[in-house]
Protein backbone atom coordinates (compact mmCIF):
# COMPACT_ATOMS: atom_id res chain seq x y z
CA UNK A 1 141.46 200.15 -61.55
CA UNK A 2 138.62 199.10 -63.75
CA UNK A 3 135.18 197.75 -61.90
CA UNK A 4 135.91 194.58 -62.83
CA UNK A 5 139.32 194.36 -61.32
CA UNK A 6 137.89 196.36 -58.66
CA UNK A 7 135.37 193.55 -57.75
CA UNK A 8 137.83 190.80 -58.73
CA UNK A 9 140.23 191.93 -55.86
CA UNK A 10 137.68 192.57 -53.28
CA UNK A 11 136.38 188.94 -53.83
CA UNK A 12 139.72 187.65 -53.43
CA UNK A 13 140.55 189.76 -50.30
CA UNK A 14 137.13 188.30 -48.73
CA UNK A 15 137.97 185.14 -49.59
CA UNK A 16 141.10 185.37 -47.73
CA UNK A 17 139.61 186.95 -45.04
CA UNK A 18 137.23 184.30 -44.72
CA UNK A 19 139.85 181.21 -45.25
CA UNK A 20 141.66 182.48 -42.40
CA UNK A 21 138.37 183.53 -40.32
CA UNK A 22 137.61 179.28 -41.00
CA UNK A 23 140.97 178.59 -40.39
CA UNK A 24 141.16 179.87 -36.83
CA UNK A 25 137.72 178.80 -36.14
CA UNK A 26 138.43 175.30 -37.02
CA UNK A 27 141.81 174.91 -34.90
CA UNK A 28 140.19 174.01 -31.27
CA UNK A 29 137.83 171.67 -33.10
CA UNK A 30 140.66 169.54 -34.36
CA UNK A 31 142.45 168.14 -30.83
CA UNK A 32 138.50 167.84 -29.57
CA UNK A 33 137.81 165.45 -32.20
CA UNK A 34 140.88 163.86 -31.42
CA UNK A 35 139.79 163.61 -27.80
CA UNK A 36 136.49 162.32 -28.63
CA UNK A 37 138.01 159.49 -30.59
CA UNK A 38 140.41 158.78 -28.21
CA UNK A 39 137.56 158.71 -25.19
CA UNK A 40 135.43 156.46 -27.38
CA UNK A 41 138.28 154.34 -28.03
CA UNK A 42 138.91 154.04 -24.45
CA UNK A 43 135.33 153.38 -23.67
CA UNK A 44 135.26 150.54 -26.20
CA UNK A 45 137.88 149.48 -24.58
CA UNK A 46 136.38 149.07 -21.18
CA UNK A 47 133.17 147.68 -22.32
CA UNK A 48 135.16 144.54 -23.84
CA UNK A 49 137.06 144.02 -20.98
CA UNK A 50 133.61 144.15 -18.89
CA UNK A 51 132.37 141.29 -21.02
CA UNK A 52 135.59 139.48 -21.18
CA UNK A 53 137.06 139.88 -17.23
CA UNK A 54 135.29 137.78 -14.24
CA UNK A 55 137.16 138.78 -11.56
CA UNK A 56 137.58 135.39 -10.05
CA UNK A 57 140.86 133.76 -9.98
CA UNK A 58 141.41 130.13 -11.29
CA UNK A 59 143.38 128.39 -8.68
CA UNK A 60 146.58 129.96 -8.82
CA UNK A 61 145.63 133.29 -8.90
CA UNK A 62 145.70 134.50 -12.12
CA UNK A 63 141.81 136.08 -12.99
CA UNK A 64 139.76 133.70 -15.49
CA UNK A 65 138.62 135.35 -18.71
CA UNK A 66 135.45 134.87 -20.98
CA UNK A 67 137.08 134.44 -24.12
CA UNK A 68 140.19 133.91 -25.68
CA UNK A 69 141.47 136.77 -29.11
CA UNK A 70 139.03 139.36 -28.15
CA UNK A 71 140.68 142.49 -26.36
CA UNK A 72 141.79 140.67 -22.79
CA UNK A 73 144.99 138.97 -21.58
CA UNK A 74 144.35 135.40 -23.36
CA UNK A 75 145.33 135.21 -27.02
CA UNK A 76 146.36 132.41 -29.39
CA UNK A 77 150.74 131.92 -29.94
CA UNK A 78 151.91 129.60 -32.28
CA UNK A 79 154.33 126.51 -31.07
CA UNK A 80 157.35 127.02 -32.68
CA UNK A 81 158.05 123.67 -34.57
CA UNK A 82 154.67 122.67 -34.71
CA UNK A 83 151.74 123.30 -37.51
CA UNK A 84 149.77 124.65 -34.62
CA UNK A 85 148.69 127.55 -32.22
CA UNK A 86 147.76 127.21 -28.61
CA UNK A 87 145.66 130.11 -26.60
CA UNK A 88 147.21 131.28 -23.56
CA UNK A 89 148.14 134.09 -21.20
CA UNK A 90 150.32 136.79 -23.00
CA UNK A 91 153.77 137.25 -21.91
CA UNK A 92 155.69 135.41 -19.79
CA UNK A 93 152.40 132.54 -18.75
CA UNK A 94 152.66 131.74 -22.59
CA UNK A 95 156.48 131.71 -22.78
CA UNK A 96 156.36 128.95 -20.33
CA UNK A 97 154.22 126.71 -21.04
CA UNK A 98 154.64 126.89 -25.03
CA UNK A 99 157.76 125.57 -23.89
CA UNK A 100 156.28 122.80 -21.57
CA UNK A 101 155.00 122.05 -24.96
CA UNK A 102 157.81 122.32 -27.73
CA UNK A 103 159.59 119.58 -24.87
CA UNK A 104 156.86 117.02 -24.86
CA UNK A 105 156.65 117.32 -28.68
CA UNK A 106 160.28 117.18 -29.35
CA UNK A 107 161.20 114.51 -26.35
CA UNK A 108 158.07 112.40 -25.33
CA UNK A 109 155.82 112.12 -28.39
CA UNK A 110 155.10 114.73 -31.54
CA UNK A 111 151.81 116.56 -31.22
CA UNK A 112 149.33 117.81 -34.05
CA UNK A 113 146.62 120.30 -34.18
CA UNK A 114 144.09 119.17 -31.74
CA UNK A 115 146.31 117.29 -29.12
CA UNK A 116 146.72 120.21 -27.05
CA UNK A 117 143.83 122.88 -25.47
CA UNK A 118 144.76 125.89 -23.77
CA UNK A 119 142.19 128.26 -23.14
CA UNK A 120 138.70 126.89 -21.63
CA UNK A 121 136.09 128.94 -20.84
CA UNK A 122 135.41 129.27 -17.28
CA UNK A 123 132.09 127.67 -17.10
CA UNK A 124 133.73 124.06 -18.59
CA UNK A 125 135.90 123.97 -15.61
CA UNK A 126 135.83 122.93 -11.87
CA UNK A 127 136.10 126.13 -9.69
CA UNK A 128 139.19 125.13 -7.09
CA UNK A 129 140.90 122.37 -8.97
CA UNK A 130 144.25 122.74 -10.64
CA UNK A 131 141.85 122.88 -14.30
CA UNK A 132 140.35 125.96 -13.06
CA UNK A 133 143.95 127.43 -14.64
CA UNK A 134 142.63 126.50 -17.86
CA UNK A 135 140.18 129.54 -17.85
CA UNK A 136 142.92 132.23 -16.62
CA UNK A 137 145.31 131.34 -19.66
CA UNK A 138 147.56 129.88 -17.76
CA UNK A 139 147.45 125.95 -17.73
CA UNK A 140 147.71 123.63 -21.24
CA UNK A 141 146.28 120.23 -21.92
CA UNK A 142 148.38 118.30 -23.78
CA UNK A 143 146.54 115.11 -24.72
CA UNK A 144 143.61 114.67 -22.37
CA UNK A 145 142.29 112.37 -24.20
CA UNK A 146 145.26 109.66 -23.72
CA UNK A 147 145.86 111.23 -19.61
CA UNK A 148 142.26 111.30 -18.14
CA UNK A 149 141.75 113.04 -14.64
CA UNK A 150 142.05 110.69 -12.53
CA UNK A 151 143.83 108.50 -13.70
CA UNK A 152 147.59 107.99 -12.60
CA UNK A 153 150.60 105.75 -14.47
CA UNK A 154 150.05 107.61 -18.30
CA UNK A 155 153.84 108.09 -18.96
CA UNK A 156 156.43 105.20 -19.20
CA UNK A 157 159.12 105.95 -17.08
CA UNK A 158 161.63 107.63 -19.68
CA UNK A 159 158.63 109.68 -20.39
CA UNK A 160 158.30 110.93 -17.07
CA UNK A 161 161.60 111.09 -16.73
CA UNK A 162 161.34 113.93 -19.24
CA UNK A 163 158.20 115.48 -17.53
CA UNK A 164 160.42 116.03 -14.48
CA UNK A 165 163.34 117.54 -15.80
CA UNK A 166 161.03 120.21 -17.76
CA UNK A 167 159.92 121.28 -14.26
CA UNK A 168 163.00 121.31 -12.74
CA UNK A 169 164.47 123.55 -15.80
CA UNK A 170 161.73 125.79 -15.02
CA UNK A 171 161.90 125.78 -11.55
CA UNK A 172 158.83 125.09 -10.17
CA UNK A 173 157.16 127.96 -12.00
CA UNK A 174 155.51 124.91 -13.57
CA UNK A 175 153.38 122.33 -12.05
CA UNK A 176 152.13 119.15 -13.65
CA UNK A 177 148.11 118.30 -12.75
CA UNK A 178 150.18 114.33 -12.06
CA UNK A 179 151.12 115.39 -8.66
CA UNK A 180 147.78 117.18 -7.54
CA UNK A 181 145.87 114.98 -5.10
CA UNK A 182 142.99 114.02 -7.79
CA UNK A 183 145.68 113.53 -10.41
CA UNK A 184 145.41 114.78 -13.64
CA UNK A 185 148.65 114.05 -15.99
CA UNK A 186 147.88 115.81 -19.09
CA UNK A 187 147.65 119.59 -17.45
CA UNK A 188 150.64 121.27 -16.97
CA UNK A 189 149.75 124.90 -15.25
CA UNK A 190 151.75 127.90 -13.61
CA UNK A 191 152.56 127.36 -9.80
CA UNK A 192 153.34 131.25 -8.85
CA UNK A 193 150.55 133.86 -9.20
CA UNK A 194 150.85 137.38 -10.58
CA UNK A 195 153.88 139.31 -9.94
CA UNK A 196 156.02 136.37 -8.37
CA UNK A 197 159.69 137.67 -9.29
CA UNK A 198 160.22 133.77 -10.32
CA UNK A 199 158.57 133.72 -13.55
CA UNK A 200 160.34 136.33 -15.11
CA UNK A 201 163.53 134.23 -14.06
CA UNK A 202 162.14 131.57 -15.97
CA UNK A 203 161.27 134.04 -18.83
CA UNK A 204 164.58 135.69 -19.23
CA UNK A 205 166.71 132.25 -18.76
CA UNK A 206 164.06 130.84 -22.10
CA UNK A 207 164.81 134.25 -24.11
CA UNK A 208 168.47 133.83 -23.49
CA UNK A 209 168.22 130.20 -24.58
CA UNK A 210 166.41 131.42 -28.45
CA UNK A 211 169.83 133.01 -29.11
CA UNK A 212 171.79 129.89 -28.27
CA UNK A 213 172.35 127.17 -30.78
CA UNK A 214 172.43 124.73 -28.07
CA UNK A 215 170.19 125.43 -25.42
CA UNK A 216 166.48 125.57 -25.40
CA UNK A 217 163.57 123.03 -26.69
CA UNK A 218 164.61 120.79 -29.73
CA UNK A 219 168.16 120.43 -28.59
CA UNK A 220 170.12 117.46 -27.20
CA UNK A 221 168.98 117.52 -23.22
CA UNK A 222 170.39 114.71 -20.96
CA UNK A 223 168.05 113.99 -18.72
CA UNK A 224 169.53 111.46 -17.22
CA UNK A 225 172.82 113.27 -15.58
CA UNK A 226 173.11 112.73 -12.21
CA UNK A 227 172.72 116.08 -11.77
CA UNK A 228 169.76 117.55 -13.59
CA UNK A 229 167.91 113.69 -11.97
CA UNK A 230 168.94 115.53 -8.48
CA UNK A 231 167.30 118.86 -9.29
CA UNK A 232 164.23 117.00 -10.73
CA UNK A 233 163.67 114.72 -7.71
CA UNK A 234 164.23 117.54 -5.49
CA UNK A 235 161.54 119.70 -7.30
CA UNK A 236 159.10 117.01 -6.87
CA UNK A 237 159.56 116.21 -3.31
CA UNK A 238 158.94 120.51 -2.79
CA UNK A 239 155.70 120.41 -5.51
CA UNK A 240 154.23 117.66 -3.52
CA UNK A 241 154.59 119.11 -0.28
CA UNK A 242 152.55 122.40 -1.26
């Protein structure tokens, strides 16, 4: 072997030596930098929902939030139907009441961007009252502006009509703000708190109905049968005895 080769190999048998020496030094490092990502992700995590949780309920129980799209449980949904998105609890709170909605715009009058508010940040509302909801993601306000609190006798009476047969459909895992004491006829607002077994009822009988032609918001609903009128007026009678 000439010195050339000579040298030539031994470079190349230190280089391998020293790849592999690298190699094997650089192995634990990668799952710790994995780790340390991960932990700062989780730490990010908790920091925004620090500035985003209260830990005060709104008046049904669900915990009020400081802002709506920004890491917690509130976050804007479309309404299917509609040219417009409404901010509310994820998961089965939203389900609900995008469907309190997608009734009132199909069967009592059609709504545009602006007519309804979800979301409300805690400090706009009145701690205790059914609005308080409002900050937890889990009320709507559909069309304040023409239902003031307050004020009672907002709906004609095919419109309420309607308003009570939503409920009853639902099962009471909606109330309307019209039967609270102050009265308040443009909130509609969950009536069980966290974990009640009756909202996911409600869920599952809604994501049953998005596979049915005929069932669900925008189709034909009687309102009037003497049956779903029975259901409806016995609903109220138990939402206004609470």
């Amino acid at each position: 072997m000439t010195e050339i080769s000579r040298r030539t190999a031994l470079k190349h048998a230190a280089g391998i030596t020293g790849a592999a020496a690298l190699g094997t030094a650089l192995l634990p490092a990668a799952p710790a930098a994995a780790d340390d990502r991960f932990g700062k992700a989780v730490e990010e995590a908790r920091r925004t929902q620090r500035k985003i949780r209260t830990g005060e309920p709104s008046a049904n129980g669900w915990e009020m939030e400081k802002a709506a799209d920004s890491g917690g449980a509130v976050w804007t949904r479309p309404v299917s139907g509609t040219d417009f998105g409404v901010a509310t609890r994820i998961e089965g709170p939203g389900t609900v009441l995008v469907h309190v909605i997608r009734r009132f715009h199909y069967e009592i009058s059609a709504l545009e961007e602006g007519d309804v508010t979800g979301w409300t940040h805690p400090d706009a509302v009145e701690a205790g009252l059914a609005e308080s909801n409002l900050a937890s993601g889990t009320a709507v306000s559909i069309r304040p502006g023409h239902y003031p609190r307050g004020a009672r006798g907002g709906f004609f009476p095919g419109e309420l009509t309607v308003v009570r047969d939503i409920l009853a459909e639902l099962e009471g895992v909606v109330r309307w703000g019209g039967d609270e004491r102050t009265p308040h006829e443009a909130l509609f607002f969950l009536g069980v708190p966290p974990g009640d077994p009756r909202l996911n009822k409600a869920v599952g009988k809604l994501e049953r109905w998005a596979y049915e032609p005929e069932a669900g918001a925008g189709t034909h609903v009687d309102v009037f049968s003497p049956q779903r009128r029975k259901e409806a007026r016995a609903l109220r009678e138990r939402q206004r005895s609470v």
